[in-house]
PDB file of N, CA and C in Angstrom:
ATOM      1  N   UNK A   1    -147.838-154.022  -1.904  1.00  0.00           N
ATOM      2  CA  UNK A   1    -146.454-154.300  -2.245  1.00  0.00           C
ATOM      3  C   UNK A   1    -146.252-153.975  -3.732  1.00  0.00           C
ATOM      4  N   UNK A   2    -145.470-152.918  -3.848  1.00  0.00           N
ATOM      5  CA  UNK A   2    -144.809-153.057  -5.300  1.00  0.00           C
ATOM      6  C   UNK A   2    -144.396-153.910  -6.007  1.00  0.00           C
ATOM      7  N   UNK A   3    -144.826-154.210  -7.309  1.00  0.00           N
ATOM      8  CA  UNK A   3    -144.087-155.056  -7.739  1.00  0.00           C
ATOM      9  C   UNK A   3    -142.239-155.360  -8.351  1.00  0.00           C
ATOM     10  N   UNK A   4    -141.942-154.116  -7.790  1.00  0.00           N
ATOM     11  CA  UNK A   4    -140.385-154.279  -7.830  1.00  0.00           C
ATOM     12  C   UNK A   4    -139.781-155.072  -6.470  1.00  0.00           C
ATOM     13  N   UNK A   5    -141.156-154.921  -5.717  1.00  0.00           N
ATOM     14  CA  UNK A   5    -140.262-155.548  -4.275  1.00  0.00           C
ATOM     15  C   UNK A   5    -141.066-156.780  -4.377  1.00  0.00           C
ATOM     16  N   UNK A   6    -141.879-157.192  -5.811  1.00  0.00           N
ATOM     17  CA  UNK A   6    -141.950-158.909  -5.400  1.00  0.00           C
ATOM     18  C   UNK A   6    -140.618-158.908  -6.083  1.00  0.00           C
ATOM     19  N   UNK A   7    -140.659-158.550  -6.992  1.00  0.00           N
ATOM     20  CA  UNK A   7    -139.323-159.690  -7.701  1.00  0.00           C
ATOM     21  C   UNK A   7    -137.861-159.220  -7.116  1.00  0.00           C
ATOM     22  N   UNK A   8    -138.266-158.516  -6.137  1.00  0.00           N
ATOM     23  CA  UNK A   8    -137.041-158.621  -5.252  1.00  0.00           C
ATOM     24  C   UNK A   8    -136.875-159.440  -4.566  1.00  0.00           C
ATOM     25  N   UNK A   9    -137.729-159.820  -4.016  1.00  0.00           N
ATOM     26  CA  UNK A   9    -138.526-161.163  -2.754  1.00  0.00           C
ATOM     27  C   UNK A   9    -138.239-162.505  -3.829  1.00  0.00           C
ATOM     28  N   UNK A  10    -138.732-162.407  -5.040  1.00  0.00           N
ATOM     29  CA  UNK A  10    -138.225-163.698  -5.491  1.00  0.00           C
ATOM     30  C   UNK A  10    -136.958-163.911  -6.007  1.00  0.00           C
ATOM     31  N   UNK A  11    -136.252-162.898  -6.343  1.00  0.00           N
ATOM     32  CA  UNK A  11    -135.305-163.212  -6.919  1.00  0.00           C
ATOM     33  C   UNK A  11    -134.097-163.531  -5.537  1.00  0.00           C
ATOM     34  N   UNK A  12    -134.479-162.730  -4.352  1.00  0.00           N
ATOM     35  CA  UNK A  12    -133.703-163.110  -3.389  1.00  0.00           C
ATOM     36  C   UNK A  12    -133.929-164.615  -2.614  1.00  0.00           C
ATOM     37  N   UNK A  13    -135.248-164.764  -3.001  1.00  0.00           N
ATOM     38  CA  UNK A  13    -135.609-166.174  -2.744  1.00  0.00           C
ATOM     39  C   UNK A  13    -134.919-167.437  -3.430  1.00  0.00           C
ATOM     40  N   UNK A  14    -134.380-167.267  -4.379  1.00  0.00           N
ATOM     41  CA  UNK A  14    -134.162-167.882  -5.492  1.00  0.00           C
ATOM     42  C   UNK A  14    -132.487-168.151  -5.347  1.00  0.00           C
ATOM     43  N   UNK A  15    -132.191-166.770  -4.831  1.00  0.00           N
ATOM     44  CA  UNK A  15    -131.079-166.730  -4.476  1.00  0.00           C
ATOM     45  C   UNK A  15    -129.876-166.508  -5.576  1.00  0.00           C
ATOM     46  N   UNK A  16    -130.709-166.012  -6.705  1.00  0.00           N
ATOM     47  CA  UNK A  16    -129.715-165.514  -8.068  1.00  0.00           C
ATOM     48  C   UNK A  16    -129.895-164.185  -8.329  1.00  0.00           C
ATOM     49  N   UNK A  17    -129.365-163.488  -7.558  1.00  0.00           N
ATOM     50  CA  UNK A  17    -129.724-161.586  -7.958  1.00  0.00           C
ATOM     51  C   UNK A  17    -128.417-161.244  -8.256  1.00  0.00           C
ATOM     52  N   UNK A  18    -127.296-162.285  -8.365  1.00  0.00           N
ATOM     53  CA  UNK A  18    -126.151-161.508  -9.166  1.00  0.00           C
ATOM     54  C   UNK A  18    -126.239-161.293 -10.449  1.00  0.00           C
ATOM     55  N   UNK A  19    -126.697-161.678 -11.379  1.00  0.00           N
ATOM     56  CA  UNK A  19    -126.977-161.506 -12.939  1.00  0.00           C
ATOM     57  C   UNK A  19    -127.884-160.123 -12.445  1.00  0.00           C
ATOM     58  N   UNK A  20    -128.540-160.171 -11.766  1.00  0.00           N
ATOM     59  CA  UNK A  20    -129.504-158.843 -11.551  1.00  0.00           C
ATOM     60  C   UNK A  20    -128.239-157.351 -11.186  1.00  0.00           C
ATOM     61  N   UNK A  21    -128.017-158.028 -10.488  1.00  0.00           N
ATOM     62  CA  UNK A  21    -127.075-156.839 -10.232  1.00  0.00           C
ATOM     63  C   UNK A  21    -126.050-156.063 -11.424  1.00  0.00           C
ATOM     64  N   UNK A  22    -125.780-157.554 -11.551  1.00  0.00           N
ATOM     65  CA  UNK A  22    -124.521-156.903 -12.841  1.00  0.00           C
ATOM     66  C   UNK A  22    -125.323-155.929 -14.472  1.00  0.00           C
ATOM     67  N   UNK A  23    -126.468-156.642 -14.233  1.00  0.00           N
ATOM     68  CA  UNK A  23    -127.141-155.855 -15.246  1.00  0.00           C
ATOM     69  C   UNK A  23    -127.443-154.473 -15.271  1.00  0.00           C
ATOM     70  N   UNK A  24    -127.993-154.379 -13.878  1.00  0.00           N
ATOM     71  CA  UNK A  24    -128.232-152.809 -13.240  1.00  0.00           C
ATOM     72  C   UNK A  24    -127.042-152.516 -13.365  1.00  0.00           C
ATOM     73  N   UNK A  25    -125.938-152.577 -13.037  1.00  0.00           N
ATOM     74  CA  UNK A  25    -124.863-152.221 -12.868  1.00  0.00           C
ATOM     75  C   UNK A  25    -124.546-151.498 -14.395  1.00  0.00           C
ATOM     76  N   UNK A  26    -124.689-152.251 -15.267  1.00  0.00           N
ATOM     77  CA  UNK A  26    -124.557-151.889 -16.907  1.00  0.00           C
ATOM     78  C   UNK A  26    -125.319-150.453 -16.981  1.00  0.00           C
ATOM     79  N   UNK A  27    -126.263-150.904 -16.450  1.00  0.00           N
ATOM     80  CA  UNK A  27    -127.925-149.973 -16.841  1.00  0.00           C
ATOM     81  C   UNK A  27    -127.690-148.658 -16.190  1.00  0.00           C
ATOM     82  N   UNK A  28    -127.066-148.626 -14.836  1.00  0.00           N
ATOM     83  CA  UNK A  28    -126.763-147.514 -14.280  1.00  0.00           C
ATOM     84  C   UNK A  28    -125.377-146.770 -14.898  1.00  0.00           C
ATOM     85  N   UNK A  29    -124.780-146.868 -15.430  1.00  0.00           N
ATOM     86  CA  UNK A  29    -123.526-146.532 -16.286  1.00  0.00           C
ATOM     87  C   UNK A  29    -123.927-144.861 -16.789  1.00  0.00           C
ATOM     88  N   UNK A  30    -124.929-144.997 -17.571  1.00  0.00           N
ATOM     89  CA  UNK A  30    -125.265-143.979 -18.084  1.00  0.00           C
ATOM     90  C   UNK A  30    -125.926-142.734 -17.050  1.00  0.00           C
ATOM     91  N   UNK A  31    -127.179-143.555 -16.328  1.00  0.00           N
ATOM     92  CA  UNK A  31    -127.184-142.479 -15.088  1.00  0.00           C
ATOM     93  C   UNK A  31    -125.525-141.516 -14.366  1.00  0.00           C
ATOM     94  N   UNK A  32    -124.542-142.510 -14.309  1.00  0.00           N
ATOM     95  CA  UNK A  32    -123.799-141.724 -13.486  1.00  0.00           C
ATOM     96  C   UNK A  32    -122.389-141.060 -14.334  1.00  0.00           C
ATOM     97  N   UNK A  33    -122.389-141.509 -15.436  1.00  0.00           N
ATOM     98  CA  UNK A  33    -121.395-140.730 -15.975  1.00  0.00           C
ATOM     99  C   UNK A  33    -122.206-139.566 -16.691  1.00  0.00           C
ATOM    100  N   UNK A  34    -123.288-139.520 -17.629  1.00  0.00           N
ATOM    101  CA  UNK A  34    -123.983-138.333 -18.093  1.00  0.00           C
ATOM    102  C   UNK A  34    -124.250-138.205 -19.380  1.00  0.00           C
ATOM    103  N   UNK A  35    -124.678-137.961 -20.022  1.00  0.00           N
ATOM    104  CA  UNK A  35    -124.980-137.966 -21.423  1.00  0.00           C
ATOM    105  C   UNK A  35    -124.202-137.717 -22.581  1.00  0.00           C
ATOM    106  N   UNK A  36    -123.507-137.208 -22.199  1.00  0.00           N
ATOM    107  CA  UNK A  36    -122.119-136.585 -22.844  1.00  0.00           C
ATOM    108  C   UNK A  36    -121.156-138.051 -23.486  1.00  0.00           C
ATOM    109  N   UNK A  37    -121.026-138.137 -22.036  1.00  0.00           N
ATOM    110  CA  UNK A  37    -120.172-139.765 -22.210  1.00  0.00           C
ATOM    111  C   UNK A  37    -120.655-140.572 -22.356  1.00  0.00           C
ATOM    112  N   UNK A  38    -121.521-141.012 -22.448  1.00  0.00           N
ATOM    113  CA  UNK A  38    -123.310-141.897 -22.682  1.00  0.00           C
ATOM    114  C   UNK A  38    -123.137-142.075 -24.367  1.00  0.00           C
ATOM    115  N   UNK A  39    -123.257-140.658 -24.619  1.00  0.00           N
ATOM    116  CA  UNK A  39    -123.433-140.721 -26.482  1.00  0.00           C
ATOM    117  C   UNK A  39    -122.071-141.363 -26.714  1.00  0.00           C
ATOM    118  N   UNK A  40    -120.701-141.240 -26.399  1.00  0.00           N
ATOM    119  CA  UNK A  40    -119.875-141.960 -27.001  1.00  0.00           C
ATOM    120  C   UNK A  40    -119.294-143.344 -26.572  1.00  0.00           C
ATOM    121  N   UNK A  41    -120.478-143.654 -25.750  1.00  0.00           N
ATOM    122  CA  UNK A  41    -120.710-145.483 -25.434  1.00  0.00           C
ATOM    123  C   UNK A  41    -120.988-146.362 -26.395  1.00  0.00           C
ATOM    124  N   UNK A  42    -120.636-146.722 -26.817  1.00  0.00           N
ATOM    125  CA  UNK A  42    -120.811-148.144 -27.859  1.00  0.00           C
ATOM    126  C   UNK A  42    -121.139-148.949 -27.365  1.00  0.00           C
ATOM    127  N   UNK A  43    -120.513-149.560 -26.128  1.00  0.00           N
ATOM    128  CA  UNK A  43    -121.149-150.831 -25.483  1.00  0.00           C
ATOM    129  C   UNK A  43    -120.603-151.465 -24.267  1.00  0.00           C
ATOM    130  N   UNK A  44    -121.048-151.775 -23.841  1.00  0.00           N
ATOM    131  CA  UNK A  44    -120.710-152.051 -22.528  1.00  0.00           C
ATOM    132  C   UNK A  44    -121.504-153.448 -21.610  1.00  0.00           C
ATOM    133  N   UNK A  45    -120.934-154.198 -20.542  1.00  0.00           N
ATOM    134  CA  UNK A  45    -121.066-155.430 -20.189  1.00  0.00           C
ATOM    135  C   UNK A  45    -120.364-155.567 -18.599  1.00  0.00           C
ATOM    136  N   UNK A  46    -121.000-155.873 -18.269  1.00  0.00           N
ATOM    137  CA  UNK A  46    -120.226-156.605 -16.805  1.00  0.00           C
ATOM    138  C   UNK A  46    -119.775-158.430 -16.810  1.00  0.00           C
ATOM    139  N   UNK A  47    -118.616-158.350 -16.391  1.00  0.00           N
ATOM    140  CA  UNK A  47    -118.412-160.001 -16.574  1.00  0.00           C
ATOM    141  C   UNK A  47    -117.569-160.040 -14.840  1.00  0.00           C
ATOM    142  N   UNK A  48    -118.372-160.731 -14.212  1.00  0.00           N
ATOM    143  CA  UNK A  48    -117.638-161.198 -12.804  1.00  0.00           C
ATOM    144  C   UNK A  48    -117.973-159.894 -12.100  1.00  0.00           C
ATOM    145  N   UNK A  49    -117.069-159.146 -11.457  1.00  0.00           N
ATOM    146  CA  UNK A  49    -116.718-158.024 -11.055  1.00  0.00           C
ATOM    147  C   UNK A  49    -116.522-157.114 -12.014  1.00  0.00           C
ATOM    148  N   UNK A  50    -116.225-156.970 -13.254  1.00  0.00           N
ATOM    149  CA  UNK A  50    -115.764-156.077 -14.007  1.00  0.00           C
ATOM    150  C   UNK A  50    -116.484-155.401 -14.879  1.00  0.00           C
ATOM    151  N   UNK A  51    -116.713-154.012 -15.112  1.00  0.00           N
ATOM    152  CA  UNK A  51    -117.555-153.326 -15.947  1.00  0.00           C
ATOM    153  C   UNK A  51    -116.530-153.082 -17.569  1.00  0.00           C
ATOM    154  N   UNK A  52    -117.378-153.932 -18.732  1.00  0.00           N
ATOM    155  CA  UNK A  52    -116.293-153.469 -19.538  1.00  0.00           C
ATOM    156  C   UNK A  52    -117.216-152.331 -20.590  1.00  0.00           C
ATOM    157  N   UNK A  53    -116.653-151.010 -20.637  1.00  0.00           N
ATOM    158  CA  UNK A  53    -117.295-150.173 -21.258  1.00  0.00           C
ATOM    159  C   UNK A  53    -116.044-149.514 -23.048  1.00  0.00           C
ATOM    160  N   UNK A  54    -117.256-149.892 -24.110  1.00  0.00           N
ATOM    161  CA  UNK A  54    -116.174-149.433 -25.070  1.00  0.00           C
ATOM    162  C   UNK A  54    -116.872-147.603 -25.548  1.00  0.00           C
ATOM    163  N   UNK A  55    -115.938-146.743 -25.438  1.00  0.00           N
ATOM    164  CA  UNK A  55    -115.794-145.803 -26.056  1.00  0.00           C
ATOM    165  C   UNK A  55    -115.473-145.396 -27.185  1.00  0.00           C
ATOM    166  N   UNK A  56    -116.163-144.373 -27.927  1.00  0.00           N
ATOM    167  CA  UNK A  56    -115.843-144.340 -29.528  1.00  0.00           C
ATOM    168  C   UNK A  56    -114.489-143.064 -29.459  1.00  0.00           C
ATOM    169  N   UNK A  57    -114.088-142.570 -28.256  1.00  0.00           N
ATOM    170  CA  UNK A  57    -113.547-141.423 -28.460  1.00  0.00           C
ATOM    171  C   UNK A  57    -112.358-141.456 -28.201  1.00  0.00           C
ATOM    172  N   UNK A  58    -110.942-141.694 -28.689  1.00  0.00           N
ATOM    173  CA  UNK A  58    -109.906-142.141 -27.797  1.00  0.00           C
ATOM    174  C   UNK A  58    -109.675-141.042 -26.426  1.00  0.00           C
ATOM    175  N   UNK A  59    -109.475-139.541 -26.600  1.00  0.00           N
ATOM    176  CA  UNK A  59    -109.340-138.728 -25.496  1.00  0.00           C
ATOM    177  C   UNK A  59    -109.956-138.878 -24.298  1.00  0.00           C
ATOM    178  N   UNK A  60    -111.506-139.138 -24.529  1.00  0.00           N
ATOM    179  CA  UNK A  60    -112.448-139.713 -23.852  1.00  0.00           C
ATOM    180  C   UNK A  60    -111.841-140.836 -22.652  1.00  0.00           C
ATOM    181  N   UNK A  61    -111.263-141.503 -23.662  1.00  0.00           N
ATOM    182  CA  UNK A  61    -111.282-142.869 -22.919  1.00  0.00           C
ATOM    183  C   UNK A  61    -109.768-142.633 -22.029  1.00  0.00           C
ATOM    184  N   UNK A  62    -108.991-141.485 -22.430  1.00  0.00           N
ATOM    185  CA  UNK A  62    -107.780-140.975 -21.301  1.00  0.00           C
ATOM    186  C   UNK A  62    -108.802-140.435 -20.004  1.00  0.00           C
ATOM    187  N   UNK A  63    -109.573-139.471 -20.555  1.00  0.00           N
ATOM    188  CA  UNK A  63    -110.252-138.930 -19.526  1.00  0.00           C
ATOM    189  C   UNK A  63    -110.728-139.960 -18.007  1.00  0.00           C
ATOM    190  N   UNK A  64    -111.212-140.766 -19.237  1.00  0.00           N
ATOM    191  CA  UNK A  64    -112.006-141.509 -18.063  1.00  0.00           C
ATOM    192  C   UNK A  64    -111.486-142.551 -17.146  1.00  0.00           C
ATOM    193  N   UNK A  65    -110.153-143.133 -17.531  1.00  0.00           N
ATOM    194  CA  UNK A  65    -109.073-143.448 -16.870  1.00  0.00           C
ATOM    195  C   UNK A  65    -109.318-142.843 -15.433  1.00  0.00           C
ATOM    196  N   UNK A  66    -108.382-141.291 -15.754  1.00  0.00           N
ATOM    197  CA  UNK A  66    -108.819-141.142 -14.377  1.00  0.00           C
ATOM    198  C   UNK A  66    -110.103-140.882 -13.221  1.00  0.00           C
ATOM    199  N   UNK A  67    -110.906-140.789 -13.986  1.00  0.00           N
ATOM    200  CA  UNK A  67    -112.408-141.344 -13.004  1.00  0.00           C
ATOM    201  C   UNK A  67    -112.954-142.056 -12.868  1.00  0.00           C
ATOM    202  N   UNK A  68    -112.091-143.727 -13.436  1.00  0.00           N
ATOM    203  CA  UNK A  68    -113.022-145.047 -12.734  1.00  0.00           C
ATOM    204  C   UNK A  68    -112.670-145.221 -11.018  1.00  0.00           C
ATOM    205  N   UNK A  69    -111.822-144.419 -10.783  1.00  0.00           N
ATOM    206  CA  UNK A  69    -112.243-145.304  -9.091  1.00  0.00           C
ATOM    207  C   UNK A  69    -113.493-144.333  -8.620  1.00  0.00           C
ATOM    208  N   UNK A  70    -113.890-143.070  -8.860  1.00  0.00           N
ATOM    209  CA  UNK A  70    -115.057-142.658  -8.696  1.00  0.00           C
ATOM    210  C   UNK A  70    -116.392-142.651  -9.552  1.00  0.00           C
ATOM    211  N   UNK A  71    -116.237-143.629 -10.203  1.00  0.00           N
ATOM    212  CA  UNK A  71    -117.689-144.153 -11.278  1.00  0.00           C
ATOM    213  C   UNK A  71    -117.748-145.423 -10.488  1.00  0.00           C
ATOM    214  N   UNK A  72    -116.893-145.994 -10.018  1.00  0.00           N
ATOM    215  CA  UNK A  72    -117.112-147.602  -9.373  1.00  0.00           C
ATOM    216  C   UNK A  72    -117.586-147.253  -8.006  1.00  0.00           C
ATOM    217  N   UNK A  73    -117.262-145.945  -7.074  1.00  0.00           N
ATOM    218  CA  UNK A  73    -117.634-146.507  -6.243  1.00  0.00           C
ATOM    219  C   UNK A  73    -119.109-145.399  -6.068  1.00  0.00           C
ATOM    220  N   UNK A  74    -119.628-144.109  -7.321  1.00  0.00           N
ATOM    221  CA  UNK A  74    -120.744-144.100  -7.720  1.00  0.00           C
ATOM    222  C   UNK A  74    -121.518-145.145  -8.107  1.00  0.00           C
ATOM    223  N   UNK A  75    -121.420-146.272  -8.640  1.00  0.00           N
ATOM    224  CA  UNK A  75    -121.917-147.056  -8.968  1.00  0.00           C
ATOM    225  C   UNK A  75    -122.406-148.290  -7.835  1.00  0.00           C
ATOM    226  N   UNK A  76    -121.386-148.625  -7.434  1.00  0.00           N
ATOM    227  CA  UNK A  76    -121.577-148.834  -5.830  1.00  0.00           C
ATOM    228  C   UNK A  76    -122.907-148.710  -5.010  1.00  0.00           C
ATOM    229  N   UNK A  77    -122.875-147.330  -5.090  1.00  0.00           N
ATOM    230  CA  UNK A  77    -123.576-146.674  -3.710  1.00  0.00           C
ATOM    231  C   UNK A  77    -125.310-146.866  -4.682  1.00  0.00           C
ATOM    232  N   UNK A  78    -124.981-146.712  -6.013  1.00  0.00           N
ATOM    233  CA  UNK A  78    -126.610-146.458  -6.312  1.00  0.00           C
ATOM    234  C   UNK A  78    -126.864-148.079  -6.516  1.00  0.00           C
ATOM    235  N   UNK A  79    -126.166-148.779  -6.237  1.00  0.00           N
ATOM    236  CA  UNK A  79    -126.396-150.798  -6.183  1.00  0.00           C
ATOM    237  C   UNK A  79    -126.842-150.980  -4.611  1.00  0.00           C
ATOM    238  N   UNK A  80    -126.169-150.346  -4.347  1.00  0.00           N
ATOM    239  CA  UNK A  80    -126.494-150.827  -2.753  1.00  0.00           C
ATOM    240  C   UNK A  80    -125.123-151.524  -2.229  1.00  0.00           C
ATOM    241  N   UNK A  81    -124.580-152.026  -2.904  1.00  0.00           N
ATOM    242  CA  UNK A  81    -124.019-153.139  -2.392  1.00  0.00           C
ATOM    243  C   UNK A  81    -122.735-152.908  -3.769  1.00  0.00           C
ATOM    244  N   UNK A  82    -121.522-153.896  -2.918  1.00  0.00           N
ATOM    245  CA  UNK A  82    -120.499-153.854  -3.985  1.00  0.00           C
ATOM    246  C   UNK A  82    -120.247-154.875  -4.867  1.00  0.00           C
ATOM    247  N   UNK A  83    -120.542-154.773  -5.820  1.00  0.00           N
ATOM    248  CA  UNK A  83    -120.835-155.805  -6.963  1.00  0.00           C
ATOM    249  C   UNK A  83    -119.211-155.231  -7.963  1.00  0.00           C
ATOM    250  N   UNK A  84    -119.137-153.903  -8.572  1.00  0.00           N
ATOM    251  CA  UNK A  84    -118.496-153.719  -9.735  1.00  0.00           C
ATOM    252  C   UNK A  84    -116.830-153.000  -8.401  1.00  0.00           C
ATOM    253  N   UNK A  85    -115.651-154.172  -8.979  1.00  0.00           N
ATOM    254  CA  UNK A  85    -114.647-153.689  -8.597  1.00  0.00           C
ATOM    255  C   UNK A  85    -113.532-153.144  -9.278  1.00  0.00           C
ATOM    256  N   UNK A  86    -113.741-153.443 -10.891  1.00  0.00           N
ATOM    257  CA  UNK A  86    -112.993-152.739 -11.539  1.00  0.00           C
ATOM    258  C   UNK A  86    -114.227-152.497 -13.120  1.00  0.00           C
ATOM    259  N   UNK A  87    -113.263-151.530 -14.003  1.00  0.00           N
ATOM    260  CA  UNK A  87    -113.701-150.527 -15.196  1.00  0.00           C
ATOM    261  C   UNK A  87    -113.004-151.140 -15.612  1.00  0.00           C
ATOM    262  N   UNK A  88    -113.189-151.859 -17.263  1.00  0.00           N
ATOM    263  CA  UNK A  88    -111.767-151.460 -18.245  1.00  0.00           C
ATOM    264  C   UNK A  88    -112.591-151.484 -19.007  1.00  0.00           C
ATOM    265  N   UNK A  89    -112.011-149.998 -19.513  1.00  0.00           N
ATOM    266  CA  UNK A  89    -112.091-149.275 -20.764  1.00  0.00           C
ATOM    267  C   UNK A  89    -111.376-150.029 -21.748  1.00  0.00           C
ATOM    268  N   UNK A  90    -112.509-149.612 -23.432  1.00  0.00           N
ATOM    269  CA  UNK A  90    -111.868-150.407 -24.288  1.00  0.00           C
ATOM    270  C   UNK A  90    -112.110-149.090 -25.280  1.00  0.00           C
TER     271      UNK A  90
END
């Protein structure tokens, strides 16, 4: 057994893998938007459902407007499960 699938086993045991999730959720950000938009990340957080990501670029952050309903539900699919239901950009 891997040890990613104990502390999967315990953390599902435990029955607290939402902090887990929302973290991955953060962590995967960069996997799915790309490096480009990565470098002008400043910072970013999940609170509840919500991914809050700040951008250094204002155009950027028009851009990306229109591609949070397809970063959320990229994000989604590489969680497994639906954890992140909204983006706001800051």
């Amino acid at each position: 057994m891997a040890v990613g699938d104990i502390l999967k086993a315990m953390m599902d045991s435990e029955g607290d893998t939402a902090e887990f999730d929302r973290q991955k959720a953060s962590y995967l950000w960069s996997e799915i938007v790309g490096e480009y938009i990565n470098r002008h990340t400043v910072r970013r957080y999940v609170a509840d459902d919500t991914l809050h990501v700040f951008i250094s670029s204002g155009p950027l952050k028009s851009e990306l407007g229109f591609m949070i309903p397809s970063i959320i539900e990229q994000l989604n699919n590489a969680l497994g499960k639906r954890i992140i239901k909204k983006i706001q950009i800051h």
